[in-house]
Every structure is written in C-alpha cells, then in structure tokens.
Protein backbone atom coordinates (compact mmCIF):
# COMPACT_ATOMS: atom_id res chain seq x y z
CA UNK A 1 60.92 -3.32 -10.11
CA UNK A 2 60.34 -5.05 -13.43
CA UNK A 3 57.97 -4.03 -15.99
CA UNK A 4 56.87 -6.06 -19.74
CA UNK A 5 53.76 -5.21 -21.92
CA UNK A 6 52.41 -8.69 -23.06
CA UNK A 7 49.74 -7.58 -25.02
CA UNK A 8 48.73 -3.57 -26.18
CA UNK A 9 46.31 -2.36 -28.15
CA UNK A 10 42.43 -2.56 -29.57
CA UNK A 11 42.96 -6.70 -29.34
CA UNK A 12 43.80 -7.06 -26.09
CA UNK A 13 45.82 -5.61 -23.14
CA UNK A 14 47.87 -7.59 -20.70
CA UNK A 15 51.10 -6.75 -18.91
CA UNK A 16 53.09 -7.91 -15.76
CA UNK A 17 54.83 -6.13 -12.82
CA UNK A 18 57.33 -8.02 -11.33
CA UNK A 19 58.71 -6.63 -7.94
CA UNK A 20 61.32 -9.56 -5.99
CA UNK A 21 58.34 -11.56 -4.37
CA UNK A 22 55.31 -9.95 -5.10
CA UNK A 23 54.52 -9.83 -8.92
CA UNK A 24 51.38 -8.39 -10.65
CA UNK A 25 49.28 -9.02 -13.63
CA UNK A 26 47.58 -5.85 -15.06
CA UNK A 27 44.45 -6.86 -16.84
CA UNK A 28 43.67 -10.24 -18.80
CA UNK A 29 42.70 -9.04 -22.60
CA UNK A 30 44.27 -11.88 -23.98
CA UNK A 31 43.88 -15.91 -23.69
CA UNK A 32 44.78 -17.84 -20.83
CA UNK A 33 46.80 -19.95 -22.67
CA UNK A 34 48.97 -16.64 -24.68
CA UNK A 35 49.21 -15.59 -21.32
CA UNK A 36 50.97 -18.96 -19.70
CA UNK A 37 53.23 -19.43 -22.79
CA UNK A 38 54.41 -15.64 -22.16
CA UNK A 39 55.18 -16.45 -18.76
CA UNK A 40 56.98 -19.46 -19.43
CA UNK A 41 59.22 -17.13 -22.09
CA UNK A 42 59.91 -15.32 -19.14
CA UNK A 43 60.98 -18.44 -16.58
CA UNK A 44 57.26 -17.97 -14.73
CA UNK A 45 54.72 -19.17 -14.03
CA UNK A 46 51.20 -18.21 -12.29
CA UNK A 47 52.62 -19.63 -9.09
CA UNK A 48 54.87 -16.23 -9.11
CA UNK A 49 52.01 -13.89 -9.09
CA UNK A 50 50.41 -12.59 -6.05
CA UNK A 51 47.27 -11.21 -7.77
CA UNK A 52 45.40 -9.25 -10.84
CA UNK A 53 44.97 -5.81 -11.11
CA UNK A 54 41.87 -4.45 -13.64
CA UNK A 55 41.47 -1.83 -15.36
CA UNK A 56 37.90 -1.63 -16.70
CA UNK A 57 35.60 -4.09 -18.15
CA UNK A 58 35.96 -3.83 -21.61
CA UNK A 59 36.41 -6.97 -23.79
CA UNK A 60 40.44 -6.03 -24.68
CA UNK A 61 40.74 -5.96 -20.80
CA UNK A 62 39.13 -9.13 -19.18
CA UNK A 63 38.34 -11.35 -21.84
CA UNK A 64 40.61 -14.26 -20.55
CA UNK A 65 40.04 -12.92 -17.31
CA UNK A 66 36.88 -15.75 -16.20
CA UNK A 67 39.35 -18.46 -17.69
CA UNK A 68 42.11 -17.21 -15.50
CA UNK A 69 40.17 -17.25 -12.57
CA UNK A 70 39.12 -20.89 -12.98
CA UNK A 71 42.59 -22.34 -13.53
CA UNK A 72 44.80 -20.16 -11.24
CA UNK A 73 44.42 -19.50 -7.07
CA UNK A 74 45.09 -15.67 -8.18
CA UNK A 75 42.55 -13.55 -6.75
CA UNK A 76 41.37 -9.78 -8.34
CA UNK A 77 42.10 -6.50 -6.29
CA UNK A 78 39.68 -4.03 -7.28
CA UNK A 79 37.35 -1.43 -6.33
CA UNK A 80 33.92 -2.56 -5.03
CA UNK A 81 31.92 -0.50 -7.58
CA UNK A 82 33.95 -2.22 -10.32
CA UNK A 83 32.30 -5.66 -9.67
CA UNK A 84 28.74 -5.32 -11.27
CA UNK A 85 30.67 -4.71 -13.82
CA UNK A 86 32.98 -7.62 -14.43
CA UNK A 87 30.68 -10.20 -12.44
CA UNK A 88 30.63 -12.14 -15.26
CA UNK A 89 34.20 -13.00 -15.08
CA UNK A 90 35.17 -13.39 -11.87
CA UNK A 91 33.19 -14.80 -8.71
CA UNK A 92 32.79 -11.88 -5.85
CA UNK A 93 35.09 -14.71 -3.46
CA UNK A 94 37.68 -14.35 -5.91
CA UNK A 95 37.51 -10.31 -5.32
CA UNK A 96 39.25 -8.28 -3.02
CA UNK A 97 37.69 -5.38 -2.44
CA UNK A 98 40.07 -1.82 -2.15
CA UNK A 99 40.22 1.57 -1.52
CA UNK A 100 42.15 3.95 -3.93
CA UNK A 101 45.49 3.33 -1.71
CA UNK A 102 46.27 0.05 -1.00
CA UNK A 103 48.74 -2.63 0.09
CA UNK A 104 49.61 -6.12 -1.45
CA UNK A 105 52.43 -6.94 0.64
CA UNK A 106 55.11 -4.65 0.43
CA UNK A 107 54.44 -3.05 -2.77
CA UNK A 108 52.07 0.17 -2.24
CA UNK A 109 49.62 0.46 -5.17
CA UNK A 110 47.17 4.32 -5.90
CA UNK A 111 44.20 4.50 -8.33
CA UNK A 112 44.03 6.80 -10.70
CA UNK A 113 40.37 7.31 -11.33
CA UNK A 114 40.49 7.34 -15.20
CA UNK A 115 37.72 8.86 -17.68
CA UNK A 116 36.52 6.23 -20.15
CA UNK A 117 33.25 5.33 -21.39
CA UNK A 118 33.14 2.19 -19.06
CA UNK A 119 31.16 2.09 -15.81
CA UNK A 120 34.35 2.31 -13.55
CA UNK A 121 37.80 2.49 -14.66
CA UNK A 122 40.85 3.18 -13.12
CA UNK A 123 44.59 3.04 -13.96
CA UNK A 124 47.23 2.34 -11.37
CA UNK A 125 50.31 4.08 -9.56
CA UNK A 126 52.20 1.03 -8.38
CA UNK A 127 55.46 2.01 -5.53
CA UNK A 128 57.69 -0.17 -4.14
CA UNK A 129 60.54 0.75 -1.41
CA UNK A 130 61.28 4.51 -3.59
CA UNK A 131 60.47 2.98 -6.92
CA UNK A 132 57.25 3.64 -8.95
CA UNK A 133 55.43 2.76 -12.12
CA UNK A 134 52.24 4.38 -13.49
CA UNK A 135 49.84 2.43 -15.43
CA UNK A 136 47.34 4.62 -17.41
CA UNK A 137 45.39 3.59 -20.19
CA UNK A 138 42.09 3.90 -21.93
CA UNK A 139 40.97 7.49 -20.74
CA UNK A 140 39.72 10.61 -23.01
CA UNK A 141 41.73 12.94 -20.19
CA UNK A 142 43.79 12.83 -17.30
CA UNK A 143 42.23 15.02 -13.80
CA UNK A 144 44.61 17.64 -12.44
CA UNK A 145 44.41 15.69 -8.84
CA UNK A 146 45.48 12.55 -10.60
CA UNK A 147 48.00 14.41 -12.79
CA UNK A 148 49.79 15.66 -9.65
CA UNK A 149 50.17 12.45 -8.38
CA UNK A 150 52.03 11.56 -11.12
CA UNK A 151 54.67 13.82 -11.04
CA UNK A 152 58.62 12.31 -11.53
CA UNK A 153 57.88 8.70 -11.69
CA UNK A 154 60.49 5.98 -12.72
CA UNK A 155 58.39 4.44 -15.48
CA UNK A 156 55.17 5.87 -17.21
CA UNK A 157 53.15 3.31 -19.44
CA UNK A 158 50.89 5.80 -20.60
CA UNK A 159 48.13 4.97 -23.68
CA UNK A 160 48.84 7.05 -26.95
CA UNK A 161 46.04 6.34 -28.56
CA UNK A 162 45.55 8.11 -31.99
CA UNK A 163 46.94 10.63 -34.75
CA UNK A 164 44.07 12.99 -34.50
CA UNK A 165 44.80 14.05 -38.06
CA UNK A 166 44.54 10.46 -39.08
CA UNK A 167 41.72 9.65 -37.10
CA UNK A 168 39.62 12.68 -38.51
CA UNK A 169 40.67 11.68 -42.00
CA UNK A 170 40.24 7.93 -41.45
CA UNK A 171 37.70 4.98 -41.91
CA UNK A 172 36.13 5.53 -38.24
CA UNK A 173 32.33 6.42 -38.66
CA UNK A 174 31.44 10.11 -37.62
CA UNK A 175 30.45 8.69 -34.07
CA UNK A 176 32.97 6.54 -33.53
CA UNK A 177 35.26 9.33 -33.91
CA UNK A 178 33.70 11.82 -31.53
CA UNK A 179 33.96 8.92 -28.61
CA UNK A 180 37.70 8.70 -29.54
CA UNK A 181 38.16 12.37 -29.15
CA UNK A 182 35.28 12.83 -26.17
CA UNK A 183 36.21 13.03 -22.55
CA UNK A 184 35.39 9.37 -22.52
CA UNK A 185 37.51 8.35 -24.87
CA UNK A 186 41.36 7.92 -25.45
CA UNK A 187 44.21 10.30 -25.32
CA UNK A 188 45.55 11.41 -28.33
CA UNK A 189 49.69 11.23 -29.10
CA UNK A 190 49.59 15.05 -28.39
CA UNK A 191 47.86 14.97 -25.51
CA UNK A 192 49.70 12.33 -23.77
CA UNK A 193 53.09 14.37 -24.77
CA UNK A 194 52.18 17.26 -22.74
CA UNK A 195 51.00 15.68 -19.92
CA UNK A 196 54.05 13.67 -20.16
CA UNK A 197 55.79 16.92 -20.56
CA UNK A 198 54.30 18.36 -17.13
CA UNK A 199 54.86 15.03 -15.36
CA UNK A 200 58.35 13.50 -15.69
CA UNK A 201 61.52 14.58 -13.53
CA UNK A 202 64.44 13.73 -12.86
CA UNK A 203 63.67 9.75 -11.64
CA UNK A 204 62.11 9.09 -15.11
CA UNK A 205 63.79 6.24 -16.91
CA UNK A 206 61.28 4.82 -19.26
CA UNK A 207 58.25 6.23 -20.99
CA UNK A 208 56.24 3.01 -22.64
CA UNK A 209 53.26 4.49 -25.03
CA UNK A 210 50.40 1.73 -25.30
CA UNK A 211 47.25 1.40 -26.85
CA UNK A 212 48.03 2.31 -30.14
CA UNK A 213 45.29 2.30 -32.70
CA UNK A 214 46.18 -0.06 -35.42
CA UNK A 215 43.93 2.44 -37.92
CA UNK A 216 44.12 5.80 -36.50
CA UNK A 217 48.09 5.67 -35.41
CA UNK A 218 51.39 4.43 -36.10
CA UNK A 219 54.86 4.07 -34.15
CA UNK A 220 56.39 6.76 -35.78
CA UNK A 221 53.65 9.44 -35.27
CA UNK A 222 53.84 8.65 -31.90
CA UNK A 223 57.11 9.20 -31.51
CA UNK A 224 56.90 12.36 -33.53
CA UNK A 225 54.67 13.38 -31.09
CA UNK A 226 57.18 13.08 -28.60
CA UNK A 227 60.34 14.20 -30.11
CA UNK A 228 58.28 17.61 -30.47
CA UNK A 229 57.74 17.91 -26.74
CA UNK A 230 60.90 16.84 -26.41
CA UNK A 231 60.21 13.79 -24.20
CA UNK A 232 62.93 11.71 -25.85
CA UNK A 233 65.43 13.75 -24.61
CA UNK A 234 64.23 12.97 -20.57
CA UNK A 235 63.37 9.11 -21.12
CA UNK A 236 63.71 6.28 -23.14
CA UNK A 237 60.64 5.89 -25.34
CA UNK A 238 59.09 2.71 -26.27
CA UNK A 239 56.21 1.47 -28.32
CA UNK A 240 54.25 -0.97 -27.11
CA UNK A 241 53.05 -3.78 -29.40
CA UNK A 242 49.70 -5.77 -29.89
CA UNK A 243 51.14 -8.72 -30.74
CA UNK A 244 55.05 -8.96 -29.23
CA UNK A 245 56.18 -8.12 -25.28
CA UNK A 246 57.79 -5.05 -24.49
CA UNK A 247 60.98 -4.87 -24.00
CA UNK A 248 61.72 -5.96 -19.84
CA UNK A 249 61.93 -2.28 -18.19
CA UNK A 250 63.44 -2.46 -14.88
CA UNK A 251 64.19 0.59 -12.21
C-alpha cells in the first residue's frame, strides 16, 4: 500500500491511496486539472483509480469534485446520508451508497464517524491483505469506539490542526476561535499527540499530520507537539503541505 498527500490544508485537501490494482482518491479540494497534472507526476492517470472516497462537504473537500465527475467514469463511495449534502457535485448515479464497512475489491475500507461542523462527515480506515492506513481529518474530537479501532495501524494521516496558544493569541475573530476549539471543530497539535500516543504499536511506520492552519500553526510546533509525546521516537513524522505532495509512504 502506497500513500501521497496532494493537497492539505484550509485551501484544499486531496490525496491518493494506491494499493496494486485498486487505487483511491480521498476527497477532491483542489482543481481537476492540479489534480491530473499530479497524477501524471506520478506515471497515472484517472484510468488507475477505482473510485473517490469523501470526507465531508466542505468547499476544501469537493470543490473540484462536480468537475471530476463530469470528465472521469470514477464513481463516489459514500454514505447515503452524505448525499443531500454534496448533491450539488455529484449526480446520485454516480453514488454508491455504503455502510460503515465496506469492500471495493480487495481492499477493505471502515468509517470513522468524525465530529465536524458539517452535516455528515467521516474519515476512513482503509486495510488491505494485513496492511492499513487511517485517514482522519477535520474533527473537533476523536470517539473512544472509533479510537479503538485505530489502534497499531501502519500509517496514520491524522489532521493537526492548530497551536492553541497561537490560535487564542491570533487574528481569528472570538467565534471563529471557539468553532476551532468546539467539539465540531479541529484537533489541536496536542490533542492529536495523545491520541496518537494511545493509538500506535508496533506496525506503525508513518505518522503524516495534515490540515495545518496556515495562521494558527506551523511545522515546527507541530512537531514539537510530537517530540513531547514522544511520537517521533515510534514513527516517522511528516508534515503535510498545502501546496507540494507528500512524500510517497508505502507499507
């Protein structure tokens, strides 16, 4: 299994599993056309993809998403309650409809039912053959059900939102603030240490923190954040960028 961020952050989100036959794309924040040229970076093409996965409706997450649709055969596995939602984007024949475990082909794929101020969002555990990757991003906490099935994964892309120091003491209105910090919100580079803390084992390889803000974070508190919980001494830890792929991760 193959893993690369194409896009992370407030901008737009994008990223692609590939695993042998059956390869993935994880939500469509960015153009159609960024998108394609990444691929071709990357010897692929849309040919090579077997469908989209989505994460929630918000702009960062489908806005290339109804352009996609249009010029690609790919169609969008999601949950049914999901659709009203993105309807706009994506025509209900282009949908298939799933249940929080799930099959496309051989790789086995488990929702995470994420908390974010969105009217369904979800993240993704994604297994192939004894292999797995967790997806998790945009969610103000993580549910003890969905923690445990979490536990000792080989790569965790996992948001790390905000500084909360810098957030309290930056530009962000009061209001926009307390949604950061709210249930709803994002998870904070402390927060997403000690869950990462409670979660990893001995499979973990990689540990990719996304969703960065660009105002209320920065690389290096992040990874400050981790190097206290001690994180870096179980994984590899990577940043990943808004505008540059991720580094190919591969278990």
């Amino acid at each position: 299994m193959k893993v690369r961020t194409i896009s992370s952050g407030s901008k737009g989100n994008c990223a692609i599993i590939l695993c042998n036959e059956t390869n993935l794309i994880i939500d469509m924040g960015i153009s159609y056309l960024a998108l394609k040229q990444s691929l071709e970076e990357n010897s692929l093409s849309f040919d090579n993809f077997s469908g989209v996965l989505i994460t929630h409706n918000h702009k960062d997450h489908i806005t290339g998403l109804s352009s996609l649709i249009k010029k690609t055969d790919l169609n969008v596995f999601i949950p049914r309650e999901m659709y009203d939602s993105i309807k706009n984007s994506v025509p209900e024949d282009r949908c298939v409809f799933v249940d929080d475990e799930f099959s496309i082909f051989d790789v086995k794929i488990e929702l995470i039912h994420t908390s974010h101020d969105a009217p369904y969002s979800v993240g993704f555990i994604i297994n192939q053959d004894d292999k797995s990757i967790v997806y998790v991003t945009d969610t103000g906490y993580i549910n003890r059900k969905y923690l445990n099935k979490m536990v000792n994964k080989d790569i965790y892309i996992i948001e790390s939102n905000h500084d909360e120091v810098m957030l309290m003491d930056g530009p962000y209105p009061r209001f926009l603030k307390e949604r950061v910090i709210s249930d709803t919100g994002h998870l904070s580079n402390k927060t997403t240490a000690k869950y990462l803390k409670k979660i990893m084992g001995d499979k973990t390889k990689y540990v990719l923190l996304a969703h960065l803000s660009e105002k209320n974070n920065t690389p290096e508190k992040a990874l400050e954040a981790m190097i206290n919980e001690e994180i870096d001494k179980q994984a590899k830890v990577l940043i990943a960028s808004q505008y540059e792929m991720s580094e190919m991760l591969e278990v």
